[in-house]
PDB file of N, CA and C in Angstrom:
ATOM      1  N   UNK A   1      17.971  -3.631 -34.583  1.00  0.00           N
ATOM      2  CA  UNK A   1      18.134  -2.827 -33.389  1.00  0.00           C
ATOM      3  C   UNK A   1      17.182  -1.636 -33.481  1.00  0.00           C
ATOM      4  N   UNK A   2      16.536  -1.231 -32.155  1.00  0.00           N
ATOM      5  CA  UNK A   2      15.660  -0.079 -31.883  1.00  0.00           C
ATOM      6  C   UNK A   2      16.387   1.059 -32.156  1.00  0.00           C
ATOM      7  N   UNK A   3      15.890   1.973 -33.032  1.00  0.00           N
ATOM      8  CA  UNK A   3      16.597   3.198 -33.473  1.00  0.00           C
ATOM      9  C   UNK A   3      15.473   4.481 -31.586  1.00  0.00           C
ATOM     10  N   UNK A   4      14.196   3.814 -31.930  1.00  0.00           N
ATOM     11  CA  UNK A   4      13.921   4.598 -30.580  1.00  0.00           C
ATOM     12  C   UNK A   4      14.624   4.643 -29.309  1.00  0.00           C
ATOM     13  N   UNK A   5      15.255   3.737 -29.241  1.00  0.00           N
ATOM     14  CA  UNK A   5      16.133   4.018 -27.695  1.00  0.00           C
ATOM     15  C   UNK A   5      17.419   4.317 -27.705  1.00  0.00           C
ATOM     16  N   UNK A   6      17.760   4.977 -27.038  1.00  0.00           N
ATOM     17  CA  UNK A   6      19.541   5.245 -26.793  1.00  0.00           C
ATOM     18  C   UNK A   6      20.318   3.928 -26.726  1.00  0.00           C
ATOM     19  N   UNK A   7      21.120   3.609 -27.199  1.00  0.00           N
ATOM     20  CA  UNK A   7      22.532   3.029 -26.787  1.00  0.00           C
ATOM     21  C   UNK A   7      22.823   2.873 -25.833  1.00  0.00           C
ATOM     22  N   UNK A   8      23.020   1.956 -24.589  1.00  0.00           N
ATOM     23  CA  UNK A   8      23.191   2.135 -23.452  1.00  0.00           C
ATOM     24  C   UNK A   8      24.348   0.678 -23.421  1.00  0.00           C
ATOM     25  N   UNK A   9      25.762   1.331 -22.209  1.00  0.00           N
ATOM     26  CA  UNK A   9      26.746   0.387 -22.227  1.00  0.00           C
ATOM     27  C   UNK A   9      26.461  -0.545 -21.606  1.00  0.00           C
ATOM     28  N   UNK A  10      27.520  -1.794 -21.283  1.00  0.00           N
ATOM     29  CA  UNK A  10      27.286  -2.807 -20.414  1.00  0.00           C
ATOM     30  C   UNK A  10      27.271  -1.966 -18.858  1.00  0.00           C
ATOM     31  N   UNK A  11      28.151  -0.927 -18.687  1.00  0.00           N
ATOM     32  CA  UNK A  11      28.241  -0.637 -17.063  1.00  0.00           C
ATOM     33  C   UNK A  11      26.855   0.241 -17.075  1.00  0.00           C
ATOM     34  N   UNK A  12      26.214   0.417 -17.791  1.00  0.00           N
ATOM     35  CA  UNK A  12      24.775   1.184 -17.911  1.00  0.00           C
ATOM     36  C   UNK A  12      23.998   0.039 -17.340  1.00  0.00           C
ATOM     37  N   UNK A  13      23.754  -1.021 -18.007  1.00  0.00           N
ATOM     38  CA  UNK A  13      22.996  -2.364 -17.831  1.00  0.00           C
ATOM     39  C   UNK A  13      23.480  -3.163 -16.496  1.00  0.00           C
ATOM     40  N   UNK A  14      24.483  -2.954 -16.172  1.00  0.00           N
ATOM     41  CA  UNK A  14      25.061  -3.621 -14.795  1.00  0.00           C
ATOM     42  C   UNK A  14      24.368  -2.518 -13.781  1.00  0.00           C
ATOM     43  N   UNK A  15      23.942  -1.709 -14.085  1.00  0.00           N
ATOM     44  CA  UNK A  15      23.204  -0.879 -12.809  1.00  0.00           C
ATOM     45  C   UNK A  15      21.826  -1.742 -12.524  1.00  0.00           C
ATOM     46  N   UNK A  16      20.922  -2.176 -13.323  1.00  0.00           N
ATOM     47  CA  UNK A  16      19.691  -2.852 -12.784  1.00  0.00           C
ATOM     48  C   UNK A  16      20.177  -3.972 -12.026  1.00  0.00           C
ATOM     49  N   UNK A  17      19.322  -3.498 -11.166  1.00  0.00           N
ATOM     50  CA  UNK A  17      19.487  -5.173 -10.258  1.00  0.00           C
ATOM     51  C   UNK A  17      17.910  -5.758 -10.481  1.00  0.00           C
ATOM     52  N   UNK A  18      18.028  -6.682 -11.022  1.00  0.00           N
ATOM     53  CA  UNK A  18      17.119  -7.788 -11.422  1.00  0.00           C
ATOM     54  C   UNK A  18      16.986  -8.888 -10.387  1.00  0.00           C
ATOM     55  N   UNK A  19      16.166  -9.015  -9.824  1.00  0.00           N
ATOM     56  CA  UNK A  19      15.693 -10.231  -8.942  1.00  0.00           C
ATOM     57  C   UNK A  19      14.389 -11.123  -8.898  1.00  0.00           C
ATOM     58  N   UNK A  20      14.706 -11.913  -8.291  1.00  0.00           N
ATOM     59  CA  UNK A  20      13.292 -12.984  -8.641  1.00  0.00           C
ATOM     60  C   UNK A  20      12.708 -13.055  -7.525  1.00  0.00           C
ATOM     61  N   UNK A  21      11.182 -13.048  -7.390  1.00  0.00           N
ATOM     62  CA  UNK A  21      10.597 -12.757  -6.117  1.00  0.00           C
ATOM     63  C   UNK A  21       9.311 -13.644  -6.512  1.00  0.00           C
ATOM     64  N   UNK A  22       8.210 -13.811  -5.620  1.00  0.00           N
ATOM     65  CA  UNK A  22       7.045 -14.624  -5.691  1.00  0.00           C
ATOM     66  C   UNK A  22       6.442 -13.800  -5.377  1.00  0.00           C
ATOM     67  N   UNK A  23       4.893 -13.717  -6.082  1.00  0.00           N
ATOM     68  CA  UNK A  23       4.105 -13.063  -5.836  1.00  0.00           C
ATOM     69  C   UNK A  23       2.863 -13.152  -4.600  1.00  0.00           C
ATOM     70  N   UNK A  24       3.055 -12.951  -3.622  1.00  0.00           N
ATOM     71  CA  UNK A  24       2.468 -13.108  -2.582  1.00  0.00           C
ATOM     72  C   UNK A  24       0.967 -12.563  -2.108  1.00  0.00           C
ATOM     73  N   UNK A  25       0.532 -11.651  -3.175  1.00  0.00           N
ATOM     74  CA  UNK A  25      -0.526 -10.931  -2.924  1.00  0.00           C
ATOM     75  C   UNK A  25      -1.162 -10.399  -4.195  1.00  0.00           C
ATOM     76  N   UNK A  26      -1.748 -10.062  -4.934  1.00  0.00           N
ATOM     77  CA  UNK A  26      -2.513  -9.889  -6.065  1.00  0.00           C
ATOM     78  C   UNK A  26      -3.817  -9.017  -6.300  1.00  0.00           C
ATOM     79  N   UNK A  27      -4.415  -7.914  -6.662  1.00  0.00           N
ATOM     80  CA  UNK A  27      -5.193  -7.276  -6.991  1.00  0.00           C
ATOM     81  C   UNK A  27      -5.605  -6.553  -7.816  1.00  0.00           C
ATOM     82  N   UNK A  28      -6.471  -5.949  -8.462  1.00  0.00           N
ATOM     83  CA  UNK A  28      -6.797  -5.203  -9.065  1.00  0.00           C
ATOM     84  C   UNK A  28      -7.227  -3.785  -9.091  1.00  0.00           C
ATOM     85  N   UNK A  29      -6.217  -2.934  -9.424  1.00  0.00           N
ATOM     86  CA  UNK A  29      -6.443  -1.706  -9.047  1.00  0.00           C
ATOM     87  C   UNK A  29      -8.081  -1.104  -9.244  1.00  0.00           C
ATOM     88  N   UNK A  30      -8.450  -0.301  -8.387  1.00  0.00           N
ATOM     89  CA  UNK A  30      -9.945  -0.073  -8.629  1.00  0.00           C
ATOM     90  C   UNK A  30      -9.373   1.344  -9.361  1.00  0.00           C
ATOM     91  N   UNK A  31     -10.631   1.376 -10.277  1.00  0.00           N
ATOM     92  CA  UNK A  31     -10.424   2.686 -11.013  1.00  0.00           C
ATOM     93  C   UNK A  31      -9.691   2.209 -11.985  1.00  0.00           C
ATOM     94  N   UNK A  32      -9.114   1.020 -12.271  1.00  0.00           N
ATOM     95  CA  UNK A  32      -8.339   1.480 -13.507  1.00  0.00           C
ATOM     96  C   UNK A  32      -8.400  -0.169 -14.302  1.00  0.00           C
ATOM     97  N   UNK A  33      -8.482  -0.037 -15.680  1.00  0.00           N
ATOM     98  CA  UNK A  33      -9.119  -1.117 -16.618  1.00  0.00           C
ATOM     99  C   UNK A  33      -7.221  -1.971 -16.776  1.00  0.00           C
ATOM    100  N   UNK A  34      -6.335  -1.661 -16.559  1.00  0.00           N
ATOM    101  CA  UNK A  34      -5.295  -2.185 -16.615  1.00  0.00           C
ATOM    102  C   UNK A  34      -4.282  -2.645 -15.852  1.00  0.00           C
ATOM    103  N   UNK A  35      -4.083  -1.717 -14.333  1.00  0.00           N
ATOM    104  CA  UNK A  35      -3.542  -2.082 -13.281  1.00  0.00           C
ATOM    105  C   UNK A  35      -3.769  -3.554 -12.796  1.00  0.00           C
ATOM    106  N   UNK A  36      -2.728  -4.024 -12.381  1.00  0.00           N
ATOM    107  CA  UNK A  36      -2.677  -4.868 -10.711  1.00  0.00           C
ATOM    108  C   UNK A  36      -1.846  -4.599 -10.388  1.00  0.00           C
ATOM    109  N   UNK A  37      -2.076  -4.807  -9.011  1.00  0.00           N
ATOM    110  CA  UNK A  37      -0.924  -4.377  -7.533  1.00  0.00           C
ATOM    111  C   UNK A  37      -0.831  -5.336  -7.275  1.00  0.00           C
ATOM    112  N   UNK A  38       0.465  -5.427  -7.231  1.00  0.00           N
ATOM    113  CA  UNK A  38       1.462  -6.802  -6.580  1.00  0.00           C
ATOM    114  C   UNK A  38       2.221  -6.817  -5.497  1.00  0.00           C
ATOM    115  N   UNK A  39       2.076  -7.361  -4.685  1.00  0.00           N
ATOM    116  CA  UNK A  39       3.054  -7.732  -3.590  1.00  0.00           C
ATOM    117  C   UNK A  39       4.112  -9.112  -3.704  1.00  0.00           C
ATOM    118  N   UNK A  40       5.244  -8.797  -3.982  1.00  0.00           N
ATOM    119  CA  UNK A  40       6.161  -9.471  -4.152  1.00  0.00           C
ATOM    120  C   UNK A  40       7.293  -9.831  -3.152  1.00  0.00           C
ATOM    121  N   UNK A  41       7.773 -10.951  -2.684  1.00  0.00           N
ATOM    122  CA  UNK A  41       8.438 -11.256  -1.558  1.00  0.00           C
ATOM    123  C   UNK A  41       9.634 -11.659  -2.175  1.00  0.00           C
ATOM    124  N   UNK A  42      10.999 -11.165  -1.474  1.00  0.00           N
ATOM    125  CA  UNK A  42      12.065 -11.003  -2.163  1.00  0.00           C
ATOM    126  C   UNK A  42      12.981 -12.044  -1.225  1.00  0.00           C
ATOM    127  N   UNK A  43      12.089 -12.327  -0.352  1.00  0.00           N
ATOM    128  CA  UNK A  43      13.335 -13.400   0.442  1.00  0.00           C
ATOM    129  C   UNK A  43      13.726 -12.009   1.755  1.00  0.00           C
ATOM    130  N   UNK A  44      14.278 -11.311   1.486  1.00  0.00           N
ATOM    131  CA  UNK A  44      14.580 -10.310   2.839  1.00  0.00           C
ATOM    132  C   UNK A  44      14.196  -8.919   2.523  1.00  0.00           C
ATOM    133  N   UNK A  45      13.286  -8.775   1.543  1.00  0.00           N
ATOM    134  CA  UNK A  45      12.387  -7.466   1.678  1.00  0.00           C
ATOM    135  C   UNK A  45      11.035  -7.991   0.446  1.00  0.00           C
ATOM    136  N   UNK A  46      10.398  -7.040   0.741  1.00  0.00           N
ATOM    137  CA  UNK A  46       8.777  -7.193  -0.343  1.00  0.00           C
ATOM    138  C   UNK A  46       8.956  -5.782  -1.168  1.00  0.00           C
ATOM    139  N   UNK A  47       8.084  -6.153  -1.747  1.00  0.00           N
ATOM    140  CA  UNK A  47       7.699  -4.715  -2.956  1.00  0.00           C
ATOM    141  C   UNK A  47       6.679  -4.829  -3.370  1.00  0.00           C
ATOM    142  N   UNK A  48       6.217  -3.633  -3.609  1.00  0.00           N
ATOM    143  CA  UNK A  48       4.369  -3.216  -3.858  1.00  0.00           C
ATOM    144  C   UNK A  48       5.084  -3.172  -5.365  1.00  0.00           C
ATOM    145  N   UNK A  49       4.318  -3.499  -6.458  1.00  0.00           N
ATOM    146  CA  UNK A  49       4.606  -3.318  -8.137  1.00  0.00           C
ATOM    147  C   UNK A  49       3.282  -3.010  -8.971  1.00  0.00           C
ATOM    148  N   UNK A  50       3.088  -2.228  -9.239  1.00  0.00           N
ATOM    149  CA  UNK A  50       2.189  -1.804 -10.324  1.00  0.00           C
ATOM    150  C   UNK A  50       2.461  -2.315 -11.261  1.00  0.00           C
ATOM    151  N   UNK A  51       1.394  -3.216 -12.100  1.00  0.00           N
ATOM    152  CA  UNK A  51       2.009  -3.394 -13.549  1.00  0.00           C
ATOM    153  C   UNK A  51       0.200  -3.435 -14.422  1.00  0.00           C
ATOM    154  N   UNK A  52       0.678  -2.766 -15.631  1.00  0.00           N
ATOM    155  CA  UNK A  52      -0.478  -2.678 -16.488  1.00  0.00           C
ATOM    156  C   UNK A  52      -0.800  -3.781 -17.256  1.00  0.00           C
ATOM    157  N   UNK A  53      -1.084  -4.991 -16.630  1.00  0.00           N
ATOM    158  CA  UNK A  53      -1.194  -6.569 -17.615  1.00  0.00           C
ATOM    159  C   UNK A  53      -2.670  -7.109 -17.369  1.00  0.00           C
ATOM    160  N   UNK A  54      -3.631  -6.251 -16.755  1.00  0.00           N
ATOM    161  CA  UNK A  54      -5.269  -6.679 -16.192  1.00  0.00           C
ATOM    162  C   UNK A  54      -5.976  -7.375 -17.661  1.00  0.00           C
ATOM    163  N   UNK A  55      -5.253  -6.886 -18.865  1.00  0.00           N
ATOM    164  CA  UNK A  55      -6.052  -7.313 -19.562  1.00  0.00           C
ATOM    165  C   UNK A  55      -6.130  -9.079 -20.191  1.00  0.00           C
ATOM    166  N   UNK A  56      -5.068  -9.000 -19.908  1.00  0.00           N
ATOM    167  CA  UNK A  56      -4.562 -10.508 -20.187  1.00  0.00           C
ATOM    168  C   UNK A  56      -4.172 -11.382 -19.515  1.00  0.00           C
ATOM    169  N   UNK A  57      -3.596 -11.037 -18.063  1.00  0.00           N
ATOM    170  CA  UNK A  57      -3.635 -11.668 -16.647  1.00  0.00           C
ATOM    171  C   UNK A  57      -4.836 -11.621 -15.692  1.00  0.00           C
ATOM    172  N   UNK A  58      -5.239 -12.447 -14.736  1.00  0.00           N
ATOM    173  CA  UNK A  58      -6.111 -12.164 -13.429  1.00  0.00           C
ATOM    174  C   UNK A  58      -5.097 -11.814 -12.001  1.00  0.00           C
ATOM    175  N   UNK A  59      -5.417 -11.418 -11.431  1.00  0.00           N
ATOM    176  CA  UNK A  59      -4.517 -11.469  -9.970  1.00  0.00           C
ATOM    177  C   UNK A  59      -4.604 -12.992  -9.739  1.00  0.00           C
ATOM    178  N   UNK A  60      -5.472 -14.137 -10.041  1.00  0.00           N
ATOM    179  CA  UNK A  60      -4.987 -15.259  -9.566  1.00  0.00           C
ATOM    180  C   UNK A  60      -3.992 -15.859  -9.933  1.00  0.00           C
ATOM    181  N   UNK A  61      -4.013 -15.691 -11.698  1.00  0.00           N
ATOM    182  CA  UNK A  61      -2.949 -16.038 -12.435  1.00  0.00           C
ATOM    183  C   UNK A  61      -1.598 -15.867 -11.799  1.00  0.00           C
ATOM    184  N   UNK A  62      -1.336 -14.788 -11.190  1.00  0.00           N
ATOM    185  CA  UNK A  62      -0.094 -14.397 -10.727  1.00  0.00           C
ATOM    186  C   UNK A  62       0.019 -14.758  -9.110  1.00  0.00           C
ATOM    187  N   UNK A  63      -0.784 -15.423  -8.678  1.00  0.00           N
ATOM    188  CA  UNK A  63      -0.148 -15.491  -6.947  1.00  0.00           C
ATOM    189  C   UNK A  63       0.374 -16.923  -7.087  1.00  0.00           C
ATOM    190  N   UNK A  64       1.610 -16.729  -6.121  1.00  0.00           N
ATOM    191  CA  UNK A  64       2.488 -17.779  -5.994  1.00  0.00           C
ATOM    192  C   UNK A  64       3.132 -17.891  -7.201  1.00  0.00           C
ATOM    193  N   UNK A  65       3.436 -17.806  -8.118  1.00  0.00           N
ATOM    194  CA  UNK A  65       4.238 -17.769  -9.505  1.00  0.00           C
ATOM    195  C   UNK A  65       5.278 -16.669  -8.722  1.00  0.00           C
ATOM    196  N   UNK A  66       6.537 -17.065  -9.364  1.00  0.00           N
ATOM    197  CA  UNK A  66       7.921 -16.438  -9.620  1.00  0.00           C
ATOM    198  C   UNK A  66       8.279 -15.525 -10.693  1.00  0.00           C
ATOM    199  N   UNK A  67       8.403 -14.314 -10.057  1.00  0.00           N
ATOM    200  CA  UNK A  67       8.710 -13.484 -11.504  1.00  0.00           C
ATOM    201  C   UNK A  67       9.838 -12.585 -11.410  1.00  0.00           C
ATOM    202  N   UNK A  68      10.445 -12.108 -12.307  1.00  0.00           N
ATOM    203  CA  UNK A  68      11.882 -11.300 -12.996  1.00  0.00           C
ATOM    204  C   UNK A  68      11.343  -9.674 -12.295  1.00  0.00           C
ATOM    205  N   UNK A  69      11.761  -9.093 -11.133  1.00  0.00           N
ATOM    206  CA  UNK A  69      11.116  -7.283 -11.112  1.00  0.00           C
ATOM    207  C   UNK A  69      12.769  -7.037 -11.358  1.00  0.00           C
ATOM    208  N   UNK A  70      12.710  -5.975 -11.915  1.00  0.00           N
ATOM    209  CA  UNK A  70      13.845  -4.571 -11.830  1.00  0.00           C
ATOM    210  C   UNK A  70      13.332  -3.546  -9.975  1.00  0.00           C
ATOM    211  N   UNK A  71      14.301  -4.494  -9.320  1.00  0.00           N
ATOM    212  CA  UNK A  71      14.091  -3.732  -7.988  1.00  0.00           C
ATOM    213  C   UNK A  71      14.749  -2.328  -7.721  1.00  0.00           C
ATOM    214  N   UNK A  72      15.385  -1.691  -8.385  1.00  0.00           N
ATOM    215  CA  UNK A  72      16.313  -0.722  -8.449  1.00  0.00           C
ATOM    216  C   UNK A  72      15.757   0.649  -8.718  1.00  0.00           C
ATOM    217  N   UNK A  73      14.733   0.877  -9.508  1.00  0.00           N
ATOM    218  CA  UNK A  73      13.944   2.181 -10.152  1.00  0.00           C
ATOM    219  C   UNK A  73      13.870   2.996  -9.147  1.00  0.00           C
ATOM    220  N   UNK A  74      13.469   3.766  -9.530  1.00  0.00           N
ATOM    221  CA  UNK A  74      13.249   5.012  -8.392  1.00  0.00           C
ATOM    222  C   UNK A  74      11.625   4.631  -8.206  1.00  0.00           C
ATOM    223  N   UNK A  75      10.662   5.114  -7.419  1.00  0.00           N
ATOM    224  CA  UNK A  75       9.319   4.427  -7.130  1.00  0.00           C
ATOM    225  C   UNK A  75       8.436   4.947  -8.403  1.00  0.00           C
ATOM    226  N   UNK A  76       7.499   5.188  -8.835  1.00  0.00           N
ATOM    227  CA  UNK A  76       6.881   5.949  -9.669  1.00  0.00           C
ATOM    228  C   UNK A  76       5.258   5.892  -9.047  1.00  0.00           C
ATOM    229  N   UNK A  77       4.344   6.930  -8.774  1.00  0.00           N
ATOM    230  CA  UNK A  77       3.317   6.825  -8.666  1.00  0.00           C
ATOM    231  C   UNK A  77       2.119   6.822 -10.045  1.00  0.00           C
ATOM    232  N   UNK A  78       1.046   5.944 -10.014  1.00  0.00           N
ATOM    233  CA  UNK A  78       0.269   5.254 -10.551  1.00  0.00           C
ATOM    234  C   UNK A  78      -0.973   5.032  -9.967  1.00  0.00           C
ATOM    235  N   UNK A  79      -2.168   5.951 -10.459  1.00  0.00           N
ATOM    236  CA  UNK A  79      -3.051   5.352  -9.909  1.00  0.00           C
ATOM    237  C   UNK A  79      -3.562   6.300  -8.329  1.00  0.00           C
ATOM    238  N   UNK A  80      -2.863   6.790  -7.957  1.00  0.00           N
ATOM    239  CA  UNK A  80      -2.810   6.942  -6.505  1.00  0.00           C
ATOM    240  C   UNK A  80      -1.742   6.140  -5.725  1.00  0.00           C
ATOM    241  N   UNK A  81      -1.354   5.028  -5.936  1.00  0.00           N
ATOM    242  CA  UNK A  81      -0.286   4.254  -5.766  1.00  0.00           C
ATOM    243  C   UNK A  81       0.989   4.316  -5.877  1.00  0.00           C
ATOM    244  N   UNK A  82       2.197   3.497  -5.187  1.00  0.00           N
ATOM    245  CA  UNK A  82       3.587   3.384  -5.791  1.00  0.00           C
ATOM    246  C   UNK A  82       4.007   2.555  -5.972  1.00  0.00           C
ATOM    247  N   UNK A  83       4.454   2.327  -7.297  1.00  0.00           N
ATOM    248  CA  UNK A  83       4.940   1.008  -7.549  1.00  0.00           C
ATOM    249  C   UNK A  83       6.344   1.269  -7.044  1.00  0.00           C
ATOM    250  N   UNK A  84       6.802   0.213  -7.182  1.00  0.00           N
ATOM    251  CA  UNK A  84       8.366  -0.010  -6.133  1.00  0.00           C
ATOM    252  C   UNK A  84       9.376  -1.033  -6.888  1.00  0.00           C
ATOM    253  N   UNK A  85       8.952  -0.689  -8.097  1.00  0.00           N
ATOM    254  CA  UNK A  85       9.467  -2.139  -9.289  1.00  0.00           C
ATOM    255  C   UNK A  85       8.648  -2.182 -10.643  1.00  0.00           C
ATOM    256  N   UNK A  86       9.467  -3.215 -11.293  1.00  0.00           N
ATOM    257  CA  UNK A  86       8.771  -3.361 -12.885  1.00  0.00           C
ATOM    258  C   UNK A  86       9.605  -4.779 -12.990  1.00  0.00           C
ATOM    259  N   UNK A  87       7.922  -5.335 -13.036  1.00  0.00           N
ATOM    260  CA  UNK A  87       8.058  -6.568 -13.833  1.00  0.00           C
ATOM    261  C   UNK A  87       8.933  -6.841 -15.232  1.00  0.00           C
ATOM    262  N   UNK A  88       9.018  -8.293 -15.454  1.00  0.00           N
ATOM    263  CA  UNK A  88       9.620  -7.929 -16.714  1.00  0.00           C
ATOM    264  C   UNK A  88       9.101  -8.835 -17.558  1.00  0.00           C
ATOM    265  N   UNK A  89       8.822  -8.508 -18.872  1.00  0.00           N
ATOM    266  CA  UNK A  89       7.574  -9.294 -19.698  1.00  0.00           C
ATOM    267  C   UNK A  89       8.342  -8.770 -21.209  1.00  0.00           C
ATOM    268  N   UNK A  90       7.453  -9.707 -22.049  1.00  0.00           N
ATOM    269  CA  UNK A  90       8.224  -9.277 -23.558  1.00  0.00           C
ATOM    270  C   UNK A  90       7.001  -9.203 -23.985  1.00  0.00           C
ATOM    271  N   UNK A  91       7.185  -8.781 -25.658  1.00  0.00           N
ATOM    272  CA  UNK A  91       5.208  -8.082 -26.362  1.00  0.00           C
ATOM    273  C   UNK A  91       5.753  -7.481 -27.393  1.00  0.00           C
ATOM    274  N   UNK A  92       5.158  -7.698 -28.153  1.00  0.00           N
ATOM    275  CA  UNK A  92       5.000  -6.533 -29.122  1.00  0.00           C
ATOM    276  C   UNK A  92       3.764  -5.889 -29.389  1.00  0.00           C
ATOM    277  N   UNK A  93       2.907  -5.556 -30.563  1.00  0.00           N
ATOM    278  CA  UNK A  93       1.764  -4.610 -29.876  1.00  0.00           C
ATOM    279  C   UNK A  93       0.740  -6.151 -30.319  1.00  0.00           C
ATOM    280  N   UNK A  94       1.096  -7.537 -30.393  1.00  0.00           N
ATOM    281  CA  UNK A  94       0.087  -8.441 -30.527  1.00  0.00           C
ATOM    282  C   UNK A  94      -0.088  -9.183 -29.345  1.00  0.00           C
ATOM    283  N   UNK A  95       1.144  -9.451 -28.956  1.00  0.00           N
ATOM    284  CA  UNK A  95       1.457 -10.470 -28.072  1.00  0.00           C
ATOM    285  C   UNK A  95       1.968  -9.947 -26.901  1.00  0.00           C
ATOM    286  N   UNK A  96       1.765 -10.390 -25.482  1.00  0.00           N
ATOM    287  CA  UNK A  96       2.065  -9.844 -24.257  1.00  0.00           C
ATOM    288  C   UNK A  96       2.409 -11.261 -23.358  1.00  0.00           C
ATOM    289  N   UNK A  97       3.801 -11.341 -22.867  1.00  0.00           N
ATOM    290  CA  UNK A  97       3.846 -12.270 -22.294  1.00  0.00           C
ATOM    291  C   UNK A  97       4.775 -12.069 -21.036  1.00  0.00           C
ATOM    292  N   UNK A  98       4.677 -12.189 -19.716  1.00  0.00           N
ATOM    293  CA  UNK A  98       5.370 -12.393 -18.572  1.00  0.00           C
ATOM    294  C   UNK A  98       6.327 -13.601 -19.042  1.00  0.00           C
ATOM    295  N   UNK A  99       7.090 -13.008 -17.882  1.00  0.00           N
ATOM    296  CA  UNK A  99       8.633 -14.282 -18.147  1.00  0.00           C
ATOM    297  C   UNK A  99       8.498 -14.845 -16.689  1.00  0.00           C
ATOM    298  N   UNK A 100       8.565 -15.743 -16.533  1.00  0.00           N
ATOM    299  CA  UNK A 100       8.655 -16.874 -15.115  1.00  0.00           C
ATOM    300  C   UNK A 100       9.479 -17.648 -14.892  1.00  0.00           C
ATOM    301  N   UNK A 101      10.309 -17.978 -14.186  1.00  0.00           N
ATOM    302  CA  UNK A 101      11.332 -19.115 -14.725  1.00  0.00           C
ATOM    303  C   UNK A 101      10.733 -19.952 -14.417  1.00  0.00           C
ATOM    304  N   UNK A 102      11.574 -20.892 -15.200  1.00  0.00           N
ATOM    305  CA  UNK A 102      11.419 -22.148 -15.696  1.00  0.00           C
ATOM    306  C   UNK A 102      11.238 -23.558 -14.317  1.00  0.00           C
ATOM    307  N   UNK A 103      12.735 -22.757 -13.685  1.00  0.00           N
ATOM    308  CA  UNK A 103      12.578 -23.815 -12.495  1.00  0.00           C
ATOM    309  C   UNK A 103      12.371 -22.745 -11.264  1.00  0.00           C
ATOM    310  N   UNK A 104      12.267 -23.536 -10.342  1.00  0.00           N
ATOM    311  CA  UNK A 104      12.230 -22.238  -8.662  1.00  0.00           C
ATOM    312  C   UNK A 104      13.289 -22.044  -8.227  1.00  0.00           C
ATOM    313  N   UNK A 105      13.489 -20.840  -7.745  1.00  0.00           N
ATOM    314  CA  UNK A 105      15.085 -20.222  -7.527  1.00  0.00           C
ATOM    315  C   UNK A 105      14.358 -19.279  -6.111  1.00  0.00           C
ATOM    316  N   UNK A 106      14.936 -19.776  -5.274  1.00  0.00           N
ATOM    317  CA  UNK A 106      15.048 -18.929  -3.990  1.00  0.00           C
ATOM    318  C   UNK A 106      14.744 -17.439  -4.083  1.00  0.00           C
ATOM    319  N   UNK A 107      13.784 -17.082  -3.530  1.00  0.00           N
ATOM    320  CA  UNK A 107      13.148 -15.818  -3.013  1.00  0.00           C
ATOM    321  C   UNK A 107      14.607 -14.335  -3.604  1.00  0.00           C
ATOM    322  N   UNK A 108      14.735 -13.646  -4.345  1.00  0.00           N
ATOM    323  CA  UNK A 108      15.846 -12.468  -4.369  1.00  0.00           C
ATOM    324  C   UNK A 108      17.162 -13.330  -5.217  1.00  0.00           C
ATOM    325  N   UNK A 109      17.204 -14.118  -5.682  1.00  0.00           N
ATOM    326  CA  UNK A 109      18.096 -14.400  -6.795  1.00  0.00           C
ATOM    327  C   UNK A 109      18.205 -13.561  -8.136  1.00  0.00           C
ATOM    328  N   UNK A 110      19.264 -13.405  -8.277  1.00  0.00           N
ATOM    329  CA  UNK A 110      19.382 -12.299  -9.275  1.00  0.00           C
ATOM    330  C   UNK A 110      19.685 -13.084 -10.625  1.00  0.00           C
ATOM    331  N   UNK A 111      19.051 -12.085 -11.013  1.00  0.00           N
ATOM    332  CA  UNK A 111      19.037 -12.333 -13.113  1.00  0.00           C
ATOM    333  C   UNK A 111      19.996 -11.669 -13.765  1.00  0.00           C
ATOM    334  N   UNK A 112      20.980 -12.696 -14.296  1.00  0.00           N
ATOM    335  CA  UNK A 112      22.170 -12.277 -14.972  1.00  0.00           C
ATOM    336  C   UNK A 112      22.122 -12.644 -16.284  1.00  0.00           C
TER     337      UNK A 112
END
């Protein structure tokens, strides 16, 4: 267990709402060696997502693929930008990998 992070309960962790969305749009932030901007379709809303993965993803890689955002965050600006979400990916400082499911699950299905 991570001694860097706090302890956080299950009703702590029941606050993210996790959903699965498709990536509908794809780019590369200008100005910046790590950004892409994502447009993600949730089934009954979208979200703009900043995520720092340019080095190991393309924006093609990611259009139309299904991915895990934390829709819940407060927005954070980036870039000049707002992201409106955070992907969710695992890594340590070798390895960097997006999570996708496995099979297709309807636009805003939630991750439990």
């Amino acid at each position: 267990m991570s001694e860097e992070k706090p302890i956080i309960t299950f009703d702590d962790f029941i606050k993210l709402d996790i959903r699965v969305g498709t990536v509908i749009e794809a780019e590369k932030v200008p100005n910046s060696l790590k950004l892409i901007r994502l447009v993600i379709d949730f089934g009954d809303f979208k979200r703009q997502v900043l995520a720092g993965i340019a080095t190991k993803y393309s924006p093609e890689d990611l259009l139309n693929k299904q991915i895990p955002v934390i829709v819940n965050l407060a927005p954070r600006k980036m870039a000049g930008l707002e992201s409106q979400g955070m992907i969710m990916a695992v890594g340590d400082n070798e390895v960097e990998a997006l999570l996708f499911p496995t099979e297709t699950v309807k636009e805003g299905a939630s991750v439990h």
